[in-house]
Each structure stands twice: as structure tokens, then as C-alpha cells.
N, C-alpha and C. Protein backbone atom coordinates (compact mmCIF):
# COMPACT_ATOMS: atom_id res chain seq x y z
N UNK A 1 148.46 226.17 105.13
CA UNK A 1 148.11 226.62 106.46
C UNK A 1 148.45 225.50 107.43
N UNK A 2 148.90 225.90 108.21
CA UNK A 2 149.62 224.70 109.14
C UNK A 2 148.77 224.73 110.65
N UNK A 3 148.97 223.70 111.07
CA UNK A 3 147.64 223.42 112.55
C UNK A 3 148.85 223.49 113.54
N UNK A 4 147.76 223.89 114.53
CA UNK A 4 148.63 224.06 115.58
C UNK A 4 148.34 222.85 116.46
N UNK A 5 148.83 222.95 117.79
CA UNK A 5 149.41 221.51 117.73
C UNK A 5 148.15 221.01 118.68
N UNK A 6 147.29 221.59 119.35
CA UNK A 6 145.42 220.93 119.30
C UNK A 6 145.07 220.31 118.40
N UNK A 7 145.22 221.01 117.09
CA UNK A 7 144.59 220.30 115.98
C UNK A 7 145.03 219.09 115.49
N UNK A 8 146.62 219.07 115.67
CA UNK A 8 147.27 218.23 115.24
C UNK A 8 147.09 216.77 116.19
N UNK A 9 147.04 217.20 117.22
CA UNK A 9 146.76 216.24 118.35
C UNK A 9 144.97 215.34 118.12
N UNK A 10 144.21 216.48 117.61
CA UNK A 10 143.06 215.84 117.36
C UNK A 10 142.99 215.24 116.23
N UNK A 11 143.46 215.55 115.27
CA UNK A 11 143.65 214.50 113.88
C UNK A 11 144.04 213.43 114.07
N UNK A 12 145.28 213.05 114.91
CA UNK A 12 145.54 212.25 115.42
C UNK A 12 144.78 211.34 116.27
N UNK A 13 144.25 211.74 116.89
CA UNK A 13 143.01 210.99 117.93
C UNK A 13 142.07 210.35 116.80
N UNK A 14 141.82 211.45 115.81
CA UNK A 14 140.81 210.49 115.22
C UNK A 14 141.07 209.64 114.38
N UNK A 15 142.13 209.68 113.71
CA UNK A 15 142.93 208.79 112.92
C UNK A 15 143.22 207.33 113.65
N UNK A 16 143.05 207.61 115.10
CA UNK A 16 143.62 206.51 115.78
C UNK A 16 142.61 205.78 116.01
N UNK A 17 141.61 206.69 116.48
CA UNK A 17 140.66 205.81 116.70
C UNK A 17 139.82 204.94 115.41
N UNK A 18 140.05 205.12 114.29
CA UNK A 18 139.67 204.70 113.25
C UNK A 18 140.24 203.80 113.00
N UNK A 19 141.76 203.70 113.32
CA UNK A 19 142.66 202.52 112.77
C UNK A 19 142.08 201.51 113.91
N UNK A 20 141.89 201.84 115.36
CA UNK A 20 141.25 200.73 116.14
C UNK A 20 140.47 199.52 115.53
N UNK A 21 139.29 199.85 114.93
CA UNK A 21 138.25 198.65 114.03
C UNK A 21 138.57 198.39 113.24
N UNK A 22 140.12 199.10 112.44
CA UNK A 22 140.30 198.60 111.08
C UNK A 22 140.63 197.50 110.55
N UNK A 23 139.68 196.90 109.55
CA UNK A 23 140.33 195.87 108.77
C UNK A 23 141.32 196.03 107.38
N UNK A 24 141.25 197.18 106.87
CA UNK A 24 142.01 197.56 105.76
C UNK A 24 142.69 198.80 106.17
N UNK A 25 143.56 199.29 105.36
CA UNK A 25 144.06 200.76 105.04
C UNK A 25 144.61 200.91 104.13
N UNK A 26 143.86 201.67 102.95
CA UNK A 26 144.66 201.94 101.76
C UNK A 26 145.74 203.45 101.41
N UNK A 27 146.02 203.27 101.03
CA UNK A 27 147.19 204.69 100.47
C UNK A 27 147.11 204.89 99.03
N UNK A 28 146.52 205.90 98.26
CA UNK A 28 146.55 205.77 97.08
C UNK A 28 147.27 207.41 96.91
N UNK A 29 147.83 207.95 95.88
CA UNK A 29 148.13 209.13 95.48
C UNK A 29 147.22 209.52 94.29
N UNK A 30 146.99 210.89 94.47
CA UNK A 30 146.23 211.48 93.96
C UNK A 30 146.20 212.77 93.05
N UNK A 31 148.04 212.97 93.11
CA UNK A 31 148.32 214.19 92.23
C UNK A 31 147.77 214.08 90.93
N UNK A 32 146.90 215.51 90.86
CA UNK A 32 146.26 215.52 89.61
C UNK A 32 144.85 215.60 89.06
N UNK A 33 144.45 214.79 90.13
CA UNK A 33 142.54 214.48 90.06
C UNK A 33 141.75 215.44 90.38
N UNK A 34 141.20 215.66 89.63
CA UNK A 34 139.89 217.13 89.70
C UNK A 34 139.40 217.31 91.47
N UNK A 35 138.84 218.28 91.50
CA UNK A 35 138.30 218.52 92.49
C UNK A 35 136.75 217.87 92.47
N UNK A 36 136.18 217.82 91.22
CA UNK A 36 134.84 216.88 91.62
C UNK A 36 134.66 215.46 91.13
N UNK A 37 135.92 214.82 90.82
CA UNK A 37 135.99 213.46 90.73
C UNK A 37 136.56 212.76 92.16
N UNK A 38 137.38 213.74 93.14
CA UNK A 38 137.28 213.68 94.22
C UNK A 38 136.40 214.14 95.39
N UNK A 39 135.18 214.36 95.05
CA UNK A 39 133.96 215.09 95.52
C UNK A 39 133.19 213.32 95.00
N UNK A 40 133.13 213.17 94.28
CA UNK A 40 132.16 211.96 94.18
C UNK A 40 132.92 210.92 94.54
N UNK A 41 134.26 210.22 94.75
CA UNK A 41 135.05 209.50 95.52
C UNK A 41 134.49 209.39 97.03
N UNK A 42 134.75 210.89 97.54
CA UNK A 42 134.31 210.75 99.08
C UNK A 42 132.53 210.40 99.13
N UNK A 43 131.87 210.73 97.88
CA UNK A 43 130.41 210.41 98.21
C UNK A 43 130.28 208.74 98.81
N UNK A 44 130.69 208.22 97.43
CA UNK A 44 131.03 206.69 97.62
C UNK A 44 131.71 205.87 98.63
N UNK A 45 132.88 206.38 99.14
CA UNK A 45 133.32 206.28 100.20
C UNK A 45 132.31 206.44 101.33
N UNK A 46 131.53 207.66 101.86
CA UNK A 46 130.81 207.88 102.46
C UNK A 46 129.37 206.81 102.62
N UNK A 47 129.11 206.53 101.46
CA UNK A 47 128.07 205.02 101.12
C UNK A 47 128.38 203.67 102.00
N UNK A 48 129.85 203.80 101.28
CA UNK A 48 130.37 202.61 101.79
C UNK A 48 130.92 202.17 102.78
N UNK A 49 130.60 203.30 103.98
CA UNK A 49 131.46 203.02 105.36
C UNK A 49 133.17 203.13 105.40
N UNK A 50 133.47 203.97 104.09
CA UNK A 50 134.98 204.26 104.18
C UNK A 50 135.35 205.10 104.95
N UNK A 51 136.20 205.51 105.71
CA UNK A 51 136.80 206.90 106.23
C UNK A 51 137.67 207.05 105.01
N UNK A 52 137.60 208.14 104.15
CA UNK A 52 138.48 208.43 103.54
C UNK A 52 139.28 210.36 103.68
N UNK A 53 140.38 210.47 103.57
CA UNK A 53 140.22 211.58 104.05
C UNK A 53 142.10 212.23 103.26
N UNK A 54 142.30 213.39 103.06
CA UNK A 54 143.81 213.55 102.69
C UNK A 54 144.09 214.18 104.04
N UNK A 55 145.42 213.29 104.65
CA UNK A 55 145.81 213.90 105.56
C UNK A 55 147.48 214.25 105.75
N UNK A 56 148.03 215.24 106.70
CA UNK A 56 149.45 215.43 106.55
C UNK A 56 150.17 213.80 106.78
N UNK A 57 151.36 213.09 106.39
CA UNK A 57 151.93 212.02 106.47
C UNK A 57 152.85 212.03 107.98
N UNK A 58 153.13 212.76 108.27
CA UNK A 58 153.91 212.93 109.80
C UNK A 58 152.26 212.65 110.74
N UNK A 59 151.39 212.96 110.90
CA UNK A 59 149.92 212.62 111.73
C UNK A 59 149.90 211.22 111.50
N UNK A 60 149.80 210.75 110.25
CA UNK A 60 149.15 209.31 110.53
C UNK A 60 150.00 208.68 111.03
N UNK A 61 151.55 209.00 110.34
CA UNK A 61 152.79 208.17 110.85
C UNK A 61 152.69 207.80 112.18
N UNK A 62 152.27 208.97 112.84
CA UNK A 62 151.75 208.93 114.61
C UNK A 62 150.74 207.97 115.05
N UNK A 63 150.18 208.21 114.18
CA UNK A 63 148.42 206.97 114.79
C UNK A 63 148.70 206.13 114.55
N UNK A 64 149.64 205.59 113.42
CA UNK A 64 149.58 203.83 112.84
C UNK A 64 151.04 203.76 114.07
N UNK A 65 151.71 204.40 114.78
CA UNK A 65 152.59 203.50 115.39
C UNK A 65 151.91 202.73 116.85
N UNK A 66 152.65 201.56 116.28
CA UNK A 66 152.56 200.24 117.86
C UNK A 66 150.88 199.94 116.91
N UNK A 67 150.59 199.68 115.94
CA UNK A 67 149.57 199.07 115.44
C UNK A 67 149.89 198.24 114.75
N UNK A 68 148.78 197.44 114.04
CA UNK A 68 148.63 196.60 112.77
C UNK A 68 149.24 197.04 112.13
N UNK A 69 148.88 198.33 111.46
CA UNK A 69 149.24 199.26 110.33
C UNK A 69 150.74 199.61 110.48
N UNK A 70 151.43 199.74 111.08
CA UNK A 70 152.83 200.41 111.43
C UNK A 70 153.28 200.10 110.26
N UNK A 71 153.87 198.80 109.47
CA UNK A 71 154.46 198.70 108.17
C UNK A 71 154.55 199.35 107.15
N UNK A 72 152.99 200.81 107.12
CA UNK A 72 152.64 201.43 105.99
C UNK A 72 153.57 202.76 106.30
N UNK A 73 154.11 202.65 107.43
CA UNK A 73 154.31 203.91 107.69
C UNK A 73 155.84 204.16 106.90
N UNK A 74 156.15 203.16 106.55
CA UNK A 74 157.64 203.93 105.29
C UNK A 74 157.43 204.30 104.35
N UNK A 75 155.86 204.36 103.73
CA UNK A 75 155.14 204.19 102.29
C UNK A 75 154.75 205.67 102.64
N UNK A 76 154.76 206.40 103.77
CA UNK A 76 153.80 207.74 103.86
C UNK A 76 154.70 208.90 102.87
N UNK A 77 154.88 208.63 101.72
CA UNK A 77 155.62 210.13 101.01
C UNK A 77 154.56 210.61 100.04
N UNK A 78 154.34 211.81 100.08
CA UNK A 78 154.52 212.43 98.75
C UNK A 78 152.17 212.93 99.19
N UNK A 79 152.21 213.40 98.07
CA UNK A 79 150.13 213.47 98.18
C UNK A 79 150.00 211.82 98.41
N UNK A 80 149.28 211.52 99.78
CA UNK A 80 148.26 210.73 99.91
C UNK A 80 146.93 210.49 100.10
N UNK A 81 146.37 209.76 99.80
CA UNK A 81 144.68 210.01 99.54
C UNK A 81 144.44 208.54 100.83
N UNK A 82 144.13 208.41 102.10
CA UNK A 82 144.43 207.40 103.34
C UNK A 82 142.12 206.97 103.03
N UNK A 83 142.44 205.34 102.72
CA UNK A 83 141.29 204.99 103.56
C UNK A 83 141.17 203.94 104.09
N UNK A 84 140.42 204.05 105.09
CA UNK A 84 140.36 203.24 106.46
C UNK A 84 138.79 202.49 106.32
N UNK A 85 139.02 201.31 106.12
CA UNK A 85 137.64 200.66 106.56
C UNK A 85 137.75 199.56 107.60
N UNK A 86 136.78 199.35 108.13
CA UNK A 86 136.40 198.01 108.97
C UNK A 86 136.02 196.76 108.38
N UNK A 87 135.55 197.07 106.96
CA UNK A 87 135.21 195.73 106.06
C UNK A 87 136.66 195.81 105.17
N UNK A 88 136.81 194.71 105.32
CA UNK A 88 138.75 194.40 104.47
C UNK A 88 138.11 194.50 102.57
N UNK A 89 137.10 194.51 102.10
CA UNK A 89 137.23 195.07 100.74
C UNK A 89 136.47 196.36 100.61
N UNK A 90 135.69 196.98 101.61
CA UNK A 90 135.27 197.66 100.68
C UNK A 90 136.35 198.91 100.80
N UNK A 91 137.24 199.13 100.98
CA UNK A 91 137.81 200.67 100.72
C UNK A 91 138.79 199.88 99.63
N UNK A 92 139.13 198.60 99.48
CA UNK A 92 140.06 198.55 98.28
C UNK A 92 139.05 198.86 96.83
N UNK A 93 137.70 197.85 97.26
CA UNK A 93 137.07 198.42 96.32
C UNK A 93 136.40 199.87 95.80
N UNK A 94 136.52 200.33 96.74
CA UNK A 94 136.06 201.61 96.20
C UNK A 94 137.24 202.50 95.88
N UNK A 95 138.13 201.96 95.60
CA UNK A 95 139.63 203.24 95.31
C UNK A 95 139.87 202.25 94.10
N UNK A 96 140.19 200.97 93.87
CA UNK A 96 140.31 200.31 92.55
C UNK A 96 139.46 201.21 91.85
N UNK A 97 137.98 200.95 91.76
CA UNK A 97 136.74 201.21 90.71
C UNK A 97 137.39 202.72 90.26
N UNK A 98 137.71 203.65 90.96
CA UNK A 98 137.75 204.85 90.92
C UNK A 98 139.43 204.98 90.38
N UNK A 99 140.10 204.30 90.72
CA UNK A 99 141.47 204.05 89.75
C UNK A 99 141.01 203.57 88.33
N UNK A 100 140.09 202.61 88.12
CA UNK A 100 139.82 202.42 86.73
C UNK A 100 139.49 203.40 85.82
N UNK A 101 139.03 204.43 86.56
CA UNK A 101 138.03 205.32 85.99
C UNK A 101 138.82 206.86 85.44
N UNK A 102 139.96 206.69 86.33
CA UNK A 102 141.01 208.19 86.71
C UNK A 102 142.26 207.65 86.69
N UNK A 103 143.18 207.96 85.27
CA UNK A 103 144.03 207.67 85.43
C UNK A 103 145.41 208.26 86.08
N UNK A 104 144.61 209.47 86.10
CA UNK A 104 145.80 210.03 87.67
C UNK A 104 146.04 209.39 88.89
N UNK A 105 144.93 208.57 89.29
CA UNK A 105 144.48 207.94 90.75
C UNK A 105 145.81 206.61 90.46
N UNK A 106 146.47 206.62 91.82
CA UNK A 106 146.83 205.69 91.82
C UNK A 106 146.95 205.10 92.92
N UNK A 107 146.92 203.69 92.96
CA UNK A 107 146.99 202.97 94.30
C UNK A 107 148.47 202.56 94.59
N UNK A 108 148.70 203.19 95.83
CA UNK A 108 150.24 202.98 96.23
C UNK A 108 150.49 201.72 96.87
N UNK A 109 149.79 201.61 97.93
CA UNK A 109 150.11 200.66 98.47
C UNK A 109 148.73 200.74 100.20
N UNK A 110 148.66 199.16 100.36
CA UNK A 110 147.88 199.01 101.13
C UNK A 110 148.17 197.98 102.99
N UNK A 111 146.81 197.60 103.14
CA UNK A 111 147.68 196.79 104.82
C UNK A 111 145.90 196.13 104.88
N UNK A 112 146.19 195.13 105.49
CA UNK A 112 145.37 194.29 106.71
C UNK A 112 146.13 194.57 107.69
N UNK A 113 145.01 193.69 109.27
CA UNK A 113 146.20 193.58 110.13
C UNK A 113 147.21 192.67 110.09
N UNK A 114 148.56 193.70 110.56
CA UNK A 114 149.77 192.69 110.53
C UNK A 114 150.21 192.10 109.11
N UNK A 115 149.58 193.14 107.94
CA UNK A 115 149.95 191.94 106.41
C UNK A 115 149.51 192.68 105.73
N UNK A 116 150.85 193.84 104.87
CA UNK A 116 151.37 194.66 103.94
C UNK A 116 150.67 194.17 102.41
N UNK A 117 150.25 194.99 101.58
CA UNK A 117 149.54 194.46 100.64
C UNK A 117 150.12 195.63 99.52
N UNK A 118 150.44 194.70 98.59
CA UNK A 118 151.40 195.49 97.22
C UNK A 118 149.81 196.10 96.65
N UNK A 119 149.66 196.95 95.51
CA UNK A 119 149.06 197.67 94.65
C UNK A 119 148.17 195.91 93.81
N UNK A 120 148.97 194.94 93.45
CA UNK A 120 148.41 193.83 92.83
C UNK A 120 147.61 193.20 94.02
N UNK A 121 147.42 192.99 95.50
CA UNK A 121 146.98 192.47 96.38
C UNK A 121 146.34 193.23 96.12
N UNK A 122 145.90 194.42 96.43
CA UNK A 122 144.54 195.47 96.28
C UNK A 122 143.79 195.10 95.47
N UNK A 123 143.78 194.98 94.28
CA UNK A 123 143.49 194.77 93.00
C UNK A 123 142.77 193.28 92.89
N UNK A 124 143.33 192.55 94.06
CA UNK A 124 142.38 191.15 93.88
C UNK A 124 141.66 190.79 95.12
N UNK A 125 142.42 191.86 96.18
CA UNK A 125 141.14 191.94 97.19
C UNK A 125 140.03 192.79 97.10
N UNK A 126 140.06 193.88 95.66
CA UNK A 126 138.99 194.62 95.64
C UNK A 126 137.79 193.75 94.54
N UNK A 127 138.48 192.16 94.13
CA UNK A 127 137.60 191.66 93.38
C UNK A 127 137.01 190.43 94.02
N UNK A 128 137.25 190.40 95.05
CA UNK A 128 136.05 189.63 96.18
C UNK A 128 135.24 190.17 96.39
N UNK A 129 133.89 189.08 96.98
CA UNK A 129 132.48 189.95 97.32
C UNK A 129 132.53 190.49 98.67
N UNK A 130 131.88 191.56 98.68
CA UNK A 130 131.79 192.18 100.04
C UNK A 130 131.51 191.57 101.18
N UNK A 131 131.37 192.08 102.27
CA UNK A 131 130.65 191.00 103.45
C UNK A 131 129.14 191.31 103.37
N UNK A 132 128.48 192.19 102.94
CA UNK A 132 127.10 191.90 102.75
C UNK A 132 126.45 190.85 101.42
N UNK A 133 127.75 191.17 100.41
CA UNK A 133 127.34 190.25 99.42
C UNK A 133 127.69 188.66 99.82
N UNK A 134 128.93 188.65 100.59
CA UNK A 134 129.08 186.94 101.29
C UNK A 134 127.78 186.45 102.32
N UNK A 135 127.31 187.59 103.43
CA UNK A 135 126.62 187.31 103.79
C UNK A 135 124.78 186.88 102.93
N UNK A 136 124.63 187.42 102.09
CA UNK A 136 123.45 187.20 101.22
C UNK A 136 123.56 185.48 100.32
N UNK A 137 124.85 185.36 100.24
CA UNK A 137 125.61 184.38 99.31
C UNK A 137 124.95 183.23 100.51
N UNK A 138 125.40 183.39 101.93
CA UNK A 138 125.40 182.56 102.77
C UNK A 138 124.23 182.14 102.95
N UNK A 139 123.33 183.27 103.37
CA UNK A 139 121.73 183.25 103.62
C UNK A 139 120.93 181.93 102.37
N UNK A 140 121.27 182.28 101.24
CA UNK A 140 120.45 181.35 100.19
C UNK A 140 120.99 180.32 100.29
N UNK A 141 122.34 180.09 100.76
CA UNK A 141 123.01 178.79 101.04
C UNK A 141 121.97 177.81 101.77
N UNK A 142 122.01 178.73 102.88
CA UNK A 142 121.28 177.96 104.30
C UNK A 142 119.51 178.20 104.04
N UNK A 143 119.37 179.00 103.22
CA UNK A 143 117.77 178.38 103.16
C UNK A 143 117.27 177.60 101.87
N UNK A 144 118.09 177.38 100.76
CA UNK A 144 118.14 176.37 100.09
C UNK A 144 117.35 174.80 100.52
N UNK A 145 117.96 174.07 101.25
CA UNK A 145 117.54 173.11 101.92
C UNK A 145 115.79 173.22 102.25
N UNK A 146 115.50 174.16 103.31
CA UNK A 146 114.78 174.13 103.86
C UNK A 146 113.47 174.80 102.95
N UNK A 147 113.49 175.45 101.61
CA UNK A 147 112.91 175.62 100.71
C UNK A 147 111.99 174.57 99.93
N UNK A 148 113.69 173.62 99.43
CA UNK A 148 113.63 172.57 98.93
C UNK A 148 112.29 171.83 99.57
N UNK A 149 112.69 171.42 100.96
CA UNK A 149 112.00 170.59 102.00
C UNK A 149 110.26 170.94 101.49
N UNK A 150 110.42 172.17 101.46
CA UNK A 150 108.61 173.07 101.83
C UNK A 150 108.22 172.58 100.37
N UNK A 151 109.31 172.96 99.10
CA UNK A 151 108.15 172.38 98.16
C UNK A 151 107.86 171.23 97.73
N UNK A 152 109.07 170.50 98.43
CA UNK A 152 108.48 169.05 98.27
C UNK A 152 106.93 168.41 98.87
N UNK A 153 106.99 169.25 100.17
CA UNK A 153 105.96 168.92 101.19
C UNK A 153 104.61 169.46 100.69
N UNK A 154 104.61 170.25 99.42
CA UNK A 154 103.48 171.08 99.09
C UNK A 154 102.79 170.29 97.78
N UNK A 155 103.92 169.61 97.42
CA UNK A 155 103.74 168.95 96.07
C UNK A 155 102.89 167.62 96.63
N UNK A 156 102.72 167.34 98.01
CA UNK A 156 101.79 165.89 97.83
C UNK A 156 100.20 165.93 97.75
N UNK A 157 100.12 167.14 98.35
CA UNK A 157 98.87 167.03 98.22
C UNK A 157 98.45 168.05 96.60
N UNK A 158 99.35 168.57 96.07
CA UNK A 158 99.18 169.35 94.96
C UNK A 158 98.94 168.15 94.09
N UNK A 159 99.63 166.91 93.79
CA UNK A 159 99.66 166.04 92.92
C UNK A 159 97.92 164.95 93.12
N UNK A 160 98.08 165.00 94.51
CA UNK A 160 96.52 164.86 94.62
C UNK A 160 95.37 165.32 94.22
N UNK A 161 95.35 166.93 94.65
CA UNK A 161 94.51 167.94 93.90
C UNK A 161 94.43 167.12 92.23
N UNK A 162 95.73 167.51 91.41
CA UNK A 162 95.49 167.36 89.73
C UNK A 162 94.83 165.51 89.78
N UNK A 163 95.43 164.67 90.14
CA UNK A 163 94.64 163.37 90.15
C UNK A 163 93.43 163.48 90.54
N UNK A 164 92.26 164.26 90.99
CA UNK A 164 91.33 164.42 91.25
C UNK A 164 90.57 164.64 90.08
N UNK A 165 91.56 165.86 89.79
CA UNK A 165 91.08 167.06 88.43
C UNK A 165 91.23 166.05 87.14
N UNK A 166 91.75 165.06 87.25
CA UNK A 166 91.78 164.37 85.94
C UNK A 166 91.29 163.42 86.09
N UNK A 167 90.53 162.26 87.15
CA UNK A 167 89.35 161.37 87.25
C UNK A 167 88.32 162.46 86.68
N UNK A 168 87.83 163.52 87.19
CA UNK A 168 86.85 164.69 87.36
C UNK A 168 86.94 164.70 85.74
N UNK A 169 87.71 164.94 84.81
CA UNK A 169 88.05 165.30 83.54
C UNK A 169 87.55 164.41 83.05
N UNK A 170 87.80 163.24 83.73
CA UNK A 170 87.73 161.76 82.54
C UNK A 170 86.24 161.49 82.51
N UNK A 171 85.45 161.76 83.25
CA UNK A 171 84.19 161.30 83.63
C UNK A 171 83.21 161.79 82.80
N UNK A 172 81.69 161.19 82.37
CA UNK A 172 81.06 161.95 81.08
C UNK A 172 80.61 163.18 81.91
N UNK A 173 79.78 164.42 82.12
CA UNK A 173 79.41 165.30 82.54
C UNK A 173 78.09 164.54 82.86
């Protein structure tokens, strides 16, 4: 069924506006994969702040031009499975995991801005930690120290307390 050219115009809009915040865009093909292993794909996706979506390849070709993304646009042939995130791993990671899992799924090819990423770049940017997991990484970083500090500061009078408790011990009743 083919869109007429409103529709086509609005796919486009939203495609565009998605590539705006983007930090990633993956392209994977998908000939082959069940209908509910791609039903729980988009769940995950959906978790993870992916836009994931199958769309015609002449539309996106449209949205990624005069962008970051433009480079992907010679890669647009054949069934594509397009996702768009704002965090640069999580849509690689969530199309790797799901390539491990489906061996129909395949990852074609991907993008940052301005910087084309082969199927092996995917594959080792989907094995970095996320930005909530860097950010958590960071957090214990920076309160480390100041932890440290508190139980040192707790331990002087704690060591006092037990020197008490053990004159107190030593003494006849």
C-alpha cells in the first residue's frame, strides 16, 4: 500500500526530527525474523529510548540529507530495520543483543555524527557502558573520597568507645 504524498511528507518530518538529537543511527536488515521476535525488539527498543521503526528507503534518504547521517544514505537498499537514538550505545546495543539471539537479524551498517561505522564498530560500541551506567560509574567515583573521609571521622571516637569497653572489661566487677 503506498502513501500518498501527506503521509510521505509526514514520515519524513518525523524521521527528521529524530535525526535532529541523534547520536547514533543504525541500519540493520531483517529479512526473515518472526513477527514476535520483532514485537519484543520494538518492546526493548521502546525501554530504551530507541526510535526504532521499518521505514520506505527513498523517506529517510530525504531526512538524513544535509545531516550528520547523509553517508548512510548509499547503504539504504533492500528490508531495513532504521534505529535512531540520542544515547550513541544504546540502539547499537539493543540491535547487537537481538542479532545474537536471531540469526536472520543482521546489522548492516551504522553512523555517529559525521563518522560512518562498519557492522564491527557496532559491535564494540554496543560493548561500552551506557550513559546511565557511566554516569553511576562516575557517581561512586566522586563519592568514594568523601565516604572514605566520614568513616575515618567516625572511627575516632568509635575506637574510644571500645578503649573504654576494655578498661571497663579489665576491671574486677
Amino acid at each position: 500500500m503506498s502513501l500518498n504524498l501527506d503521509k510521505k511528507k509526514a514520515v519524513v518530518a518525523e524521521v527528521s526530527k529524530q535525526i535532529e538529537n541523534a547520536q547514533s543511527m543504525i541500519l540493520a536488515e531483517y529479512r526473515g525474523v518472526g513477527v514476535q521476535d520483532m514485537t519484543n525488539l520494538r518492546a526493548e527498543a521502546r525501554k530504551s529510548g530507541v526510535y526504532l521503526k521499518v521505514l520506505k528507503n527513498n523517506l529517510v534518504k530525504r531526512a538524513v540529507e544535509n545531516t550528520p547521517f547523509s553517508s548512510l544514505a548509499e547503504e539504504m537498499v533492500g528490508p531495513l530495520l532504521f534505529g535512531i537514538s540520542d544515547d550513541p550505545v544504546s540502539a547499537a546495543k539493543i540491535l547487537n543483543d537481538f542479532a545474537k539471539t536471531n540469526d536472520l537479524f543482521t546489522i548492516k551498517t551504522g553512523a555517529m555524527p559525521d563518522k560512518k561505522l562498519d557492522a564491527g564498530a557496532i559491535k564494540a560500541l554496543a560493548s561500552l557502558p551506557s550513559r546511565d551506567e557511566l554516569l553511576a560509574i562516575l557517581m561512586g567515583t566522586m563519592q568514594a573520597p568523601i565516604s572514605k573521609f566520614v568513616r575515618t571521622l567516625n572511627e575516632v571516637p568509635t575506637k574510644f568507645v571500645r578503649g573504654i569497653a576494655a578498661v571497663r572489661d579489665q576491671k574486677p566487677a
